[in-house]
Structure formats: structure tokens, C-alpha cells
C-alpha atoms as a PDB file:
ATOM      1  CA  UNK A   1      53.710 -29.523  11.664  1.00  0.00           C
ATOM      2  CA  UNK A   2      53.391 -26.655  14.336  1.00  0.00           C
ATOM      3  CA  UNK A   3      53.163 -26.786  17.544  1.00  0.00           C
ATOM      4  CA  UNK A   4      49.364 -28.628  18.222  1.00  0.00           C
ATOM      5  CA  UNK A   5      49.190 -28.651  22.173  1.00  0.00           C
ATOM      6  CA  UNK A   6      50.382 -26.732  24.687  1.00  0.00           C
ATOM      7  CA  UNK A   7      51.376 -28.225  27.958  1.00  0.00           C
ATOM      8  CA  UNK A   8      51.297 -27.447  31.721  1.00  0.00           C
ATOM      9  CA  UNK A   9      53.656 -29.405  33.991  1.00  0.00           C
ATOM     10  CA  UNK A  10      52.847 -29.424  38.090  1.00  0.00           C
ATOM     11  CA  UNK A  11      55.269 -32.516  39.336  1.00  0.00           C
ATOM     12  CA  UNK A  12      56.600 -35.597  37.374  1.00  0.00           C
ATOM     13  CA  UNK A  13      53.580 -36.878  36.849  1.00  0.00           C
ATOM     14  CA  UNK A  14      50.488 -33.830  36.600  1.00  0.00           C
ATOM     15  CA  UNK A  15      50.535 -33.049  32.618  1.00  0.00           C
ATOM     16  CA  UNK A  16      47.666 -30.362  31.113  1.00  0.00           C
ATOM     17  CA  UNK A  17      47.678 -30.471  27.486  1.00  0.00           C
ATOM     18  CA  UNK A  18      45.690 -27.792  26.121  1.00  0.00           C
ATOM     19  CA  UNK A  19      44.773 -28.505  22.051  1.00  0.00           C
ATOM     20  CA  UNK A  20      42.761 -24.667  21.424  1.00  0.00           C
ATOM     21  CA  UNK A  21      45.060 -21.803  20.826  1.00  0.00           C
ATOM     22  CA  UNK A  22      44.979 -19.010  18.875  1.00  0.00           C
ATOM     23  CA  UNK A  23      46.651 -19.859  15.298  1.00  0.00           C
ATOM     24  CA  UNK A  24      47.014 -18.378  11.571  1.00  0.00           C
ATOM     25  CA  UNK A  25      44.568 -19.217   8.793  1.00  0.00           C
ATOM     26  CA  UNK A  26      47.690 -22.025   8.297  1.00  0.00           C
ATOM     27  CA  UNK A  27      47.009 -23.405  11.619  1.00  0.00           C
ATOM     28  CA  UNK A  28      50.589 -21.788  13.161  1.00  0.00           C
ATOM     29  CA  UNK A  29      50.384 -20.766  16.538  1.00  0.00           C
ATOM     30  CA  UNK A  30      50.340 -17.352  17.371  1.00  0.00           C
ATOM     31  CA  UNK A  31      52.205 -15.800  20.033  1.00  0.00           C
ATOM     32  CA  UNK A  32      49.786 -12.932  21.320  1.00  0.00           C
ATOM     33  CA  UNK A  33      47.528 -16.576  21.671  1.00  0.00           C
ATOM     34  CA  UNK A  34      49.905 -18.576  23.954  1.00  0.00           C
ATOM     35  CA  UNK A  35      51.103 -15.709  26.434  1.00  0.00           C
ATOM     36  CA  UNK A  36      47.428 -15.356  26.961  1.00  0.00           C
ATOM     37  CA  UNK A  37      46.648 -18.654  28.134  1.00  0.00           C
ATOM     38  CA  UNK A  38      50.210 -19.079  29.672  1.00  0.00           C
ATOM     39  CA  UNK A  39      49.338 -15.872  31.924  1.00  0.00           C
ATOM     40  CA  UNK A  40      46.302 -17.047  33.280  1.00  0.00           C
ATOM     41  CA  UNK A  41      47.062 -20.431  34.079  1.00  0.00           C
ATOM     42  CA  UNK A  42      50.088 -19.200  35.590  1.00  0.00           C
ATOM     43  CA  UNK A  43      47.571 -17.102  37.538  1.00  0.00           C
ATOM     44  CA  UNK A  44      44.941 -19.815  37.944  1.00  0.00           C
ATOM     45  CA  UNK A  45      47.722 -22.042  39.382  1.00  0.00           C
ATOM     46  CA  UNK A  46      49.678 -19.407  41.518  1.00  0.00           C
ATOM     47  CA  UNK A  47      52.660 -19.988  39.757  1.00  0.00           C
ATOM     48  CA  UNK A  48      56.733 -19.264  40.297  1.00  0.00           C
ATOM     49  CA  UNK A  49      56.811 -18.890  37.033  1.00  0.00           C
ATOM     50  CA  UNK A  50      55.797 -18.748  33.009  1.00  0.00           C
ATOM     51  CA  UNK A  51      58.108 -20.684  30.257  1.00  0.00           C
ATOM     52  CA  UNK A  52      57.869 -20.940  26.940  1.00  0.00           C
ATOM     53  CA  UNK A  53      59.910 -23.582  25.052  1.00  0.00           C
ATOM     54  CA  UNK A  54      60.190 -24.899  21.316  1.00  0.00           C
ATOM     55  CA  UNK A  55      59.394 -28.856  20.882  1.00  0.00           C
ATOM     56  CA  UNK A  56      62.510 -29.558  19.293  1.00  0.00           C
ATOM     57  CA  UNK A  57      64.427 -28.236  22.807  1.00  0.00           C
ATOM     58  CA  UNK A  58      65.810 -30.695  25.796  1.00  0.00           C
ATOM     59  CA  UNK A  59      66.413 -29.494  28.777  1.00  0.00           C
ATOM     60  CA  UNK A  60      67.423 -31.360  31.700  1.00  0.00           C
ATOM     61  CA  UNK A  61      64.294 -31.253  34.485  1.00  0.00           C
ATOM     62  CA  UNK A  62      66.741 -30.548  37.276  1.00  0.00           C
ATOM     63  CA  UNK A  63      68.478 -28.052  35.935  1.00  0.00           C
ATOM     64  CA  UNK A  64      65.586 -25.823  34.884  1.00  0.00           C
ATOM     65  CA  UNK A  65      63.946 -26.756  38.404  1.00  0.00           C
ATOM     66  CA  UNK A  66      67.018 -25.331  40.324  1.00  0.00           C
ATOM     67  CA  UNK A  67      67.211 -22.545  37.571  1.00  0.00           C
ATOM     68  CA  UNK A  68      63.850 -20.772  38.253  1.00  0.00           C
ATOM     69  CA  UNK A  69      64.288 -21.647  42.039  1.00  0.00           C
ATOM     70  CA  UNK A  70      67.603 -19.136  41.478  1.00  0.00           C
ATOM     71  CA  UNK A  71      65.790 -16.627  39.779  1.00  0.00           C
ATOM     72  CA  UNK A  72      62.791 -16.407  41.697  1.00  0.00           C
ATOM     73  CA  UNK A  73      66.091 -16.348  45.406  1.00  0.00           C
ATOM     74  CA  UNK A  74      67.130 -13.546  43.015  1.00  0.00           C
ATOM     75  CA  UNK A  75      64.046 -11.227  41.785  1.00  0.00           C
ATOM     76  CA  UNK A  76      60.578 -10.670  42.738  1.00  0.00           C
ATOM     77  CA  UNK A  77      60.199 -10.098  38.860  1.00  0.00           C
ATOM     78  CA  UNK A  78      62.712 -11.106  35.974  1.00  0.00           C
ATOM     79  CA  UNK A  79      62.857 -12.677  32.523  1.00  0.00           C
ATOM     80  CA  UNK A  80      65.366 -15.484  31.466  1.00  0.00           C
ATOM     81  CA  UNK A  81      66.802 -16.665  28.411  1.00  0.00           C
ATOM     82  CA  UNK A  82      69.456 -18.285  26.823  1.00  0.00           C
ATOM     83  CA  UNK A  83      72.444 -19.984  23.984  1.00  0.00           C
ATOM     84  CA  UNK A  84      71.701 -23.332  22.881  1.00  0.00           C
ATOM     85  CA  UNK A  85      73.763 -26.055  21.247  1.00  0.00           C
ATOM     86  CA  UNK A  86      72.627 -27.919  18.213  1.00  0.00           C
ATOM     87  CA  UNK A  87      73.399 -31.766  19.082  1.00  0.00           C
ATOM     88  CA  UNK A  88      72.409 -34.898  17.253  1.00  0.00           C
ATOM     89  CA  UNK A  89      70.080 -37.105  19.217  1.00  0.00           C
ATOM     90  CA  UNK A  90      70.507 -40.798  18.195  1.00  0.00           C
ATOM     91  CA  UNK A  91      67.231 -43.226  19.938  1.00  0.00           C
ATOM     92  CA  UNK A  92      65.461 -42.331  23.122  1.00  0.00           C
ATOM     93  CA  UNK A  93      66.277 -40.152  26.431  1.00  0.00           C
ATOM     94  CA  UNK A  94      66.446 -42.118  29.473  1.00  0.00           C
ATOM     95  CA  UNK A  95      64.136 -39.349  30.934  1.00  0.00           C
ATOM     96  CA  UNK A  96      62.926 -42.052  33.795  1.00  0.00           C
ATOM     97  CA  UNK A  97      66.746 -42.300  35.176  1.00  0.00           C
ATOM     98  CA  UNK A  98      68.056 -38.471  36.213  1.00  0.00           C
ATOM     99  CA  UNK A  99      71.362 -40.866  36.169  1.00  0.00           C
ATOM    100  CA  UNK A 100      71.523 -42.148  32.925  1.00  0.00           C
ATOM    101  CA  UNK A 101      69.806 -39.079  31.316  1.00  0.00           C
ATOM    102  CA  UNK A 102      72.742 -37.020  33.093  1.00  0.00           C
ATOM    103  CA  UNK A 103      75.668 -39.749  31.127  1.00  0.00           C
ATOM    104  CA  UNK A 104      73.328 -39.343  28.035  1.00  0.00           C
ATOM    105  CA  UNK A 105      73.637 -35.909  28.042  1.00  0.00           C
ATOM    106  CA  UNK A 106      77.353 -35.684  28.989  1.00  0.00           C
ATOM    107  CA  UNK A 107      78.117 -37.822  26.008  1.00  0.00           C
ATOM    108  CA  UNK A 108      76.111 -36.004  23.273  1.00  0.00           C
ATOM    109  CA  UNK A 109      77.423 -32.529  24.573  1.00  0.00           C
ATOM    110  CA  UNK A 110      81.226 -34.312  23.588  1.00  0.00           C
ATOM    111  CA  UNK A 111      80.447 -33.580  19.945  1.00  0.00           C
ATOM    112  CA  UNK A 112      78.459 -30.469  19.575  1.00  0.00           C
ATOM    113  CA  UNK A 113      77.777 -27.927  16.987  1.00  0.00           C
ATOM    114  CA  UNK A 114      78.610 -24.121  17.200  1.00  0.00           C
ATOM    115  CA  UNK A 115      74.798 -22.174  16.969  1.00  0.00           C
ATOM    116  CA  UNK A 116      73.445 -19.406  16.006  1.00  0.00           C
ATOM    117  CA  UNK A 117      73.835 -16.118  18.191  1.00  0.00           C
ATOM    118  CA  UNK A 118      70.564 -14.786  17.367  1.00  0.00           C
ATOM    119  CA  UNK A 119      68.436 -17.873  17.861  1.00  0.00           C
ATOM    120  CA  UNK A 120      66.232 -18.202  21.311  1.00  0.00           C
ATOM    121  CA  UNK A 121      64.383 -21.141  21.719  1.00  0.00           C
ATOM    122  CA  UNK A 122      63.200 -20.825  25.414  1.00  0.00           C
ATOM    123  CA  UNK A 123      62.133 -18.098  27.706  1.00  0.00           C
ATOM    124  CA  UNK A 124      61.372 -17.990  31.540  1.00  0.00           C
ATOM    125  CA  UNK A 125      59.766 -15.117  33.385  1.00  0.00           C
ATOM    126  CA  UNK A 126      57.823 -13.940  36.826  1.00  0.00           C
ATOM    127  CA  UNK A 127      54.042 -13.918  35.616  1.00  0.00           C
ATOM    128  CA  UNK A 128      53.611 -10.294  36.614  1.00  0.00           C
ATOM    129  CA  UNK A 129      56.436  -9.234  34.223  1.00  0.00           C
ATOM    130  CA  UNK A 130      54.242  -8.424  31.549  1.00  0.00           C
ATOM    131  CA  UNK A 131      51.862  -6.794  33.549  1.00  0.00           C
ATOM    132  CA  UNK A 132      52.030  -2.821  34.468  1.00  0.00           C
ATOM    133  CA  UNK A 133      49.923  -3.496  37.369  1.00  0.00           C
ATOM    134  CA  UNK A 134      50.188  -6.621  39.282  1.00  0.00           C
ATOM    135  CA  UNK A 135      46.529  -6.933  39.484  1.00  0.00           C
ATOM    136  CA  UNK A 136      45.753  -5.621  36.303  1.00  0.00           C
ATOM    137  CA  UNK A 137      45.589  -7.683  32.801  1.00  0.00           C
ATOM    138  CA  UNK A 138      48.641  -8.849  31.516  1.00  0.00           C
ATOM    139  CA  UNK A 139      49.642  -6.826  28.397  1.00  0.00           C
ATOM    140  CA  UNK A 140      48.100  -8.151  25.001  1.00  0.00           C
ATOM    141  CA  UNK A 141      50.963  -9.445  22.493  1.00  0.00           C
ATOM    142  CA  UNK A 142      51.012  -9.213  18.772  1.00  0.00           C
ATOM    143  CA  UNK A 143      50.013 -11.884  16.612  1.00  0.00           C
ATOM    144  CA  UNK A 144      53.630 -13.338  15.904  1.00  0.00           C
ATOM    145  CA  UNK A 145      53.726 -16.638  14.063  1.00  0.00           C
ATOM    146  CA  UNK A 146      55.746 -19.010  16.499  1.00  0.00           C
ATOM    147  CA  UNK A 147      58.752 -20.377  14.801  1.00  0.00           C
ATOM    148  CA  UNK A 148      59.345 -18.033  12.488  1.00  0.00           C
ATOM    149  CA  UNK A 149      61.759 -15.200  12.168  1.00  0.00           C
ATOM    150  CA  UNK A 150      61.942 -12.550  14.571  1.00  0.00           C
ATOM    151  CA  UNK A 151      59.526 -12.485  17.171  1.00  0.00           C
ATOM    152  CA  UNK A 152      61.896 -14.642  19.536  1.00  0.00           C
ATOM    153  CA  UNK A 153      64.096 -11.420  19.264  1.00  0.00           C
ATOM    154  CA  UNK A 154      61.237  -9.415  19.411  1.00  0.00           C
ATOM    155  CA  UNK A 155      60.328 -10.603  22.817  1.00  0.00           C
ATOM    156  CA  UNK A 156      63.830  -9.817  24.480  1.00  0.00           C
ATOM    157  CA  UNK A 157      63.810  -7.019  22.837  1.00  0.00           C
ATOM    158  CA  UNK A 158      60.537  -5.964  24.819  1.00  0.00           C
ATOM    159  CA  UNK A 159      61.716  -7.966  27.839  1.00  0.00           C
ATOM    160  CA  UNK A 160      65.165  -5.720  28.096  1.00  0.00           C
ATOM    161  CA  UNK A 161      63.507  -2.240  27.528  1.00  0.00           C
ATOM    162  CA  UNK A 162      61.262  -3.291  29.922  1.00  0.00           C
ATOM    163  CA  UNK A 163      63.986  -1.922  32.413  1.00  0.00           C
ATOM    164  CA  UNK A 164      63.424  -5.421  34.841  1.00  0.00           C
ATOM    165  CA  UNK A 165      65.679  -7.709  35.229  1.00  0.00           C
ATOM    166  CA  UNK A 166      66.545 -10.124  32.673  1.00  0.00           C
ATOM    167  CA  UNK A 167      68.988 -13.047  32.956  1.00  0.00           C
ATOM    168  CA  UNK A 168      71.766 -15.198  30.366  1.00  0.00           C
ATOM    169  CA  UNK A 169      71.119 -18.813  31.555  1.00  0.00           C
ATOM    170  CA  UNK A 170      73.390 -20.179  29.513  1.00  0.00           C
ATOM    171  CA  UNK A 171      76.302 -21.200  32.066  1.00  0.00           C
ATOM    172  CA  UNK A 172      73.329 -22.642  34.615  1.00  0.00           C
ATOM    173  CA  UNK A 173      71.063 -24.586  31.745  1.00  0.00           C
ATOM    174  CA  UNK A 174      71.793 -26.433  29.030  1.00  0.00           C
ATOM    175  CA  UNK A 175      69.758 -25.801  26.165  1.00  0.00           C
ATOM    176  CA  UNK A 176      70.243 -28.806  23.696  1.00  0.00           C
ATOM    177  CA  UNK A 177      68.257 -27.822  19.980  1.00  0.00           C
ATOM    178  CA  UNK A 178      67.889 -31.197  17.876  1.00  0.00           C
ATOM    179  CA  UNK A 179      69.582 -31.290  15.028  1.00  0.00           C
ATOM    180  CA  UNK A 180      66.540 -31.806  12.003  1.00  0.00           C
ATOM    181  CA  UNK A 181      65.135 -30.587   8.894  1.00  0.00           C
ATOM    182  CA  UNK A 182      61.981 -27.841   7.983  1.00  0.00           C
ATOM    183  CA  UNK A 183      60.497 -30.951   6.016  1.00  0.00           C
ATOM    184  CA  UNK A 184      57.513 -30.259   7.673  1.00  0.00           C
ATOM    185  CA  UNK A 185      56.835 -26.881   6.485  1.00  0.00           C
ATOM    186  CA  UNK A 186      54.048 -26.711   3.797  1.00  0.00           C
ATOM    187  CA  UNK A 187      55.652 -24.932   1.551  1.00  0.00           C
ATOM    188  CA  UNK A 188      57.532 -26.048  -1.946  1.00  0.00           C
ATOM    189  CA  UNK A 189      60.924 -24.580  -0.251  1.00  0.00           C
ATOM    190  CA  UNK A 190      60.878 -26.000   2.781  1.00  0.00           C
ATOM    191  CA  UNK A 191      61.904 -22.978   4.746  1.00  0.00           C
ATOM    192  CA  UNK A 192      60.233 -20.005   6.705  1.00  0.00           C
ATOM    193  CA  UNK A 193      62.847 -17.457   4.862  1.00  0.00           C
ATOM    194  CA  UNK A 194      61.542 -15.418   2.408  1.00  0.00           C
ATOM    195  CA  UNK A 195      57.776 -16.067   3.325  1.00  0.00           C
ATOM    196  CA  UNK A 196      54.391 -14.809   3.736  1.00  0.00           C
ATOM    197  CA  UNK A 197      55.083 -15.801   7.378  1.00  0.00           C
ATOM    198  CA  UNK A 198      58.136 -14.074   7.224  1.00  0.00           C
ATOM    199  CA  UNK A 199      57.272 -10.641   6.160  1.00  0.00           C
ATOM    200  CA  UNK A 200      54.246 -10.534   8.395  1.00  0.00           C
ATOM    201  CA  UNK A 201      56.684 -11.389  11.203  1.00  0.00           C
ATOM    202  CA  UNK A 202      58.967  -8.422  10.157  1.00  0.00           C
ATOM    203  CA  UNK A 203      55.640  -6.119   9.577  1.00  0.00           C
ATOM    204  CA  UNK A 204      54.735  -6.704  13.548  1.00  0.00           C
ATOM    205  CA  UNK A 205      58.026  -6.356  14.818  1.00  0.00           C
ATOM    206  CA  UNK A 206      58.515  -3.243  13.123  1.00  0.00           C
ATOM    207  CA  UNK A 207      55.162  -1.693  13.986  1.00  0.00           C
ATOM    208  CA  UNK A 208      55.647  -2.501  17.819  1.00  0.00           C
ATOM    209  CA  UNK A 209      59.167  -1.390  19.106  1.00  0.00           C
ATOM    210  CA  UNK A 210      61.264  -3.295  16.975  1.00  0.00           C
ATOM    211  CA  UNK A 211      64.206  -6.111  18.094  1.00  0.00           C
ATOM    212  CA  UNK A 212      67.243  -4.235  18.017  1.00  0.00           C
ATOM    213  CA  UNK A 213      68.142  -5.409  21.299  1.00  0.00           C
ATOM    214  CA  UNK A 214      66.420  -9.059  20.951  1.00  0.00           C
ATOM    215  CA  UNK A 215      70.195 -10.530  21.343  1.00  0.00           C
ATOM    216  CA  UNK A 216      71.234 -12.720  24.600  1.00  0.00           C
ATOM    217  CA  UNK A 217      74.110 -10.414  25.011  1.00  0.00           C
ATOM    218  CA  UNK A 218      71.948  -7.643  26.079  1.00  0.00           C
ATOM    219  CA  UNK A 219      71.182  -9.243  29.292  1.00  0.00           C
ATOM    220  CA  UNK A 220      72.596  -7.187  32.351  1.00  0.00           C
ATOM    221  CA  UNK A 221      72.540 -10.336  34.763  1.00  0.00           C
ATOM    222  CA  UNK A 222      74.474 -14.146  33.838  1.00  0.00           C
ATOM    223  CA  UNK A 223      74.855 -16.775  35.959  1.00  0.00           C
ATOM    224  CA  UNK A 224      78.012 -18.224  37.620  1.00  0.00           C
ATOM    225  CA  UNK A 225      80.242 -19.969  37.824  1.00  0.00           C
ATOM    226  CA  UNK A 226      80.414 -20.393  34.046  1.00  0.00           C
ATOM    227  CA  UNK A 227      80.596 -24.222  34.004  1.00  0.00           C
ATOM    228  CA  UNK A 228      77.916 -24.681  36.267  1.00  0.00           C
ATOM    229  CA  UNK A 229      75.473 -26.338  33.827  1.00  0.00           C
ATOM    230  CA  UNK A 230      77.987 -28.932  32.683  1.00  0.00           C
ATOM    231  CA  UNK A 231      79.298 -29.534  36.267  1.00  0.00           C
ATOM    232  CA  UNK A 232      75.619 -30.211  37.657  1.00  0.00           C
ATOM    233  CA  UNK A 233      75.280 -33.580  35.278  1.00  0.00           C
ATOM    234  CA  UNK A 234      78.012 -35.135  37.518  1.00  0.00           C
ATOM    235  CA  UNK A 235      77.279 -33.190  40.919  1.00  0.00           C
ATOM    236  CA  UNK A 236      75.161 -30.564  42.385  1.00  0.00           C
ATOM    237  CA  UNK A 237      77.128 -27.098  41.679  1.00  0.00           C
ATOM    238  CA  UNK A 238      75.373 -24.078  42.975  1.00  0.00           C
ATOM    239  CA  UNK A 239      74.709 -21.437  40.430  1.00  0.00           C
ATOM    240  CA  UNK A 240      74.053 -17.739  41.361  1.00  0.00           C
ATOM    241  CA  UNK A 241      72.544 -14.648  39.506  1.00  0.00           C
ATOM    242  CA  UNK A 242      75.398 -12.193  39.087  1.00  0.00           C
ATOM    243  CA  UNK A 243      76.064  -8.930  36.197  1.00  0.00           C
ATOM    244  CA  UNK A 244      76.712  -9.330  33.111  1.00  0.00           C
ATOM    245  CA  UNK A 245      80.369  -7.726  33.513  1.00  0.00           C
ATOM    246  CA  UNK A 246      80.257  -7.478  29.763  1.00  0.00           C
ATOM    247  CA  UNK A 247      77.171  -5.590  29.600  1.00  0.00           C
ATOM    248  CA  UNK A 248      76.630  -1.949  28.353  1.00  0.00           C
ATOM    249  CA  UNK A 249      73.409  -0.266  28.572  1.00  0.00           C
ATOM    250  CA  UNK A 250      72.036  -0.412  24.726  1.00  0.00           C
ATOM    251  CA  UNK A 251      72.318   2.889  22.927  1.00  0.00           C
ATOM    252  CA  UNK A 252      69.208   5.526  23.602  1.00  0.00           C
ATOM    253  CA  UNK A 253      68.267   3.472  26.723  1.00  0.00           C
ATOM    254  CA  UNK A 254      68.174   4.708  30.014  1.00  0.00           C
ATOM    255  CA  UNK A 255      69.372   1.487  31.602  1.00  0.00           C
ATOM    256  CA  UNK A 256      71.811   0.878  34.732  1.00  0.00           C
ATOM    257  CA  UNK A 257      72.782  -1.745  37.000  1.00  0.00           C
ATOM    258  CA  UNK A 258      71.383   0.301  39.695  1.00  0.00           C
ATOM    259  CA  UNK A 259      68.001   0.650  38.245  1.00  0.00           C
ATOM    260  CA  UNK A 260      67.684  -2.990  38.979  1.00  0.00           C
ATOM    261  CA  UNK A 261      67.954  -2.894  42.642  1.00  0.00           C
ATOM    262  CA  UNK A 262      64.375  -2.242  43.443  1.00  0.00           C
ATOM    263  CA  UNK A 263      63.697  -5.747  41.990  1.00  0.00           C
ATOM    264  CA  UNK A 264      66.314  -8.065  44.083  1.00  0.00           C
ATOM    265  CA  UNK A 265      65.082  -9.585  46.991  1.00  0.00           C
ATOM    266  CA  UNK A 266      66.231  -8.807  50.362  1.00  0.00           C
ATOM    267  CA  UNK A 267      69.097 -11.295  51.948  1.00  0.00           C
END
């Protein structure tokens, strides 16, 4: 099934599950839905910052806690993103133990499956990103079907014209996607390709600004050094926010490196 909850983490232990959100007449949740309550909680709680993350995504709680600590030393706004790597998960994590989770992880990542460039299956960003005005309402989002094609890219897409700063975490946090089926879609197929869901997906992205630059490569800013993520299971490793030296501004922008500065915080 879709997503049915959404959850707020504060510490270990402090877990907000929220079961109303704005979904399709099929029950999916809906983007424009979840940014909505995501910004004002984020408010509500005076938050670092806003993530969004698919249910079938690990991510070691260390990692992402030093990771938005880095971006948040880095930017007083920014948006983050980044690869994942398909692994099969055999049993339960050892979530309880940061030790054994760590081994867990190391051995799983030792037979790993190449991914999909295009696919995006968590984002991170300052809670006034979104917002012209830091005081004003956060901007309203179409009404994207979550897990469906497209509006992942769509949202990069709108996060990298944005002209803030957005960031590749892949070298600083491992993104592990579990390996499963799309049993649980309702349809005869078994797929979201070539679907209702689909084509309204495509419809929205089209109608506000497209995603031709919804691909992780468009990020002006990494992280470094490029093992970093795989060297913090054994040992802390500090990871910095450094450009993208392979980056290009996209085609008809008006994007530089320098038109970031105004954004970095002060040493």
C-alpha cells in the first residue's frame, strides 16, 4: 500500500505519527499534502530542518544526524539530495546497536546493485527554502502522487532553479533502497508505468516548470572526501560541503558558483 502515516522524529525515542494527509481518490499521498504539514511542523517545532524519505529507504541515524548538522555549518538555506544503492536486506536491522547496525551495513554494501541515475528517494532542506519570504507562507505544491514517476525529479528540478544552494550527499550518506516488488500496487500490472497515475504525474510536471534539471548531477555543491559515508561505519570521518567541480550551470539558467555566496555562513 502507500504510504499511511507520516512521522516526526525529535530524539531516539519522541515519534509523531500523523495518519490525515492529503491523498488521491486511490488513497496515494499527495505531495502538495505532505510539504504542507512538513512546513509547519517544521515551523511549529523550530526546526534545522525538513526531510522527506520513501519507506522502503535505510539510512544510518548518525550519518544523516551529522549530515544536516554539515549543511545547516554550511548554509543558512539549502536543499539536499542524493544516489542510492539497491541492496537485499535479509531479517532485521540491529537499529538498537549503532555497532552492529554499522557491521550490518558494511556487509550488505559488499554485494550491491548498480541504480538508477534518475531515481531520488530522499530529500533534505532549510524550512524557509520554499518560502519567498521567511515569514510568509511556504509556497503551495502541486498535487503529485508520491511514488510515482516524476515528481521526485520535479522537485530538484524546482529546488536547482531555485538559484539556492543545493547539495549531492551521496559520498557523506548512504542511501540503501530495499530490493522488493510493486505487488502492492492495485492494479492488474503491477506497475506505476503507463498509468492513470502516471500521466497525471507527467500532466503536473509539465504544467509547472517541468524536470529537465530534476537529475543529482545538477547539484553545484558535493560533499568530501568521497568515501566519507563508507569510512564513518568504522570511524568518525569528517565530511565537508564543497563544489561540484563537475558542475555546469544548466542551459538557459542564469546560475554561478558565485551566486551562492550570499547563502554560506560566515567562518
Amino acid at each position: 500500500r502507500s504510504l499511511q502515516f507520516l512521522y516526526f522524529i525529535e530524539g531516539t525515542n519522541n515519534i509523531h505519527i500523523h495518519e490525515k494527509y492529503k491523498a488521491s481518490e486511490s488513497g496515494v499521498p499527495l505531495l502538495s499534502g505532505i510539504v504542507k504539514v512538513l512546513h509547519k511542523e517544521a515551523k511549529k517545532r523550530n526546526a534545522v530542518a525538513v526531510m522527506w524519505v520513501n519507506g522502503d529507504i535505510i539510512i544510518h541515524p548518525d550519518q544523516l544526524e551529522a549530515g544536516v548538522k554539515m549543511l545547516d555549518e554550511a548554509f543558512t538555506e539549502f536543499f539536499a539530495v542524493g544516489h542510492r544503492t539497491t541492496v537485499e536486506v535479509e531479517g532485521k536491522l540491529p537499529f538498537r546497536s549503532k555497532k552492529k547496525l554499522s557491521k550490518k551495513i558494511s556487509k550488505i554494501l559488499a554485494a550491491t546493485n548498480t541504480d538508477r541515475e534518475d531515481a531520488e528517494d530522499y530529500f533534505i532542506w532549510s524550512p524557509n527554502f520554499f518560502r519567498k519570504d521567511p515569514d510568509g507562507a511556504a509556497e503551495v505544491f502541486p498535487d503529485f502522487l508520491i511514488g510515482r514517476p516524476a515528481y521526485d525529479n520535479w522537485l530538484v528540478n524546482k529546488a536547482v532553479q531555485s538559484g539556492k544552494p543545493v547539495v549531492d550527499m551521496t559520498n557523506s550518506l548512504l542511501c540503501l533502497h530495499q530490493k522488493h516488488t510493486y505487488a502492492h500496487l492495485s492494479n492488474d500490472k503491477h506497475t506505476y508505468w503507463d498509468t492513470a497515475d502516471q500521466k497525471q504525474n507527467y500532466k503536473l510536471g509539465k504544467e509547472h516548470g517541468g524536470w529537465q534539471f530534476g537529475l543529482i548531477e545538477f547539484a553545484p555543491f558535493t560533499t568530501s572526501p568521497t568515501t566519507c559515508a563508507h569510512d564513518n561505519l568504522r570511524a568518525a570521518t569528517p565530511c565537508r560541503v564543497v563544489p561540484n567541480a563537475d558542475w555546469k550551470p544548466p542551459k538557459g539558467t542564469k546560475l554561478t558558483l558565485r551566486g551562492y555566496e550570499k547563502y554560506k555562513r560566515s567562518a
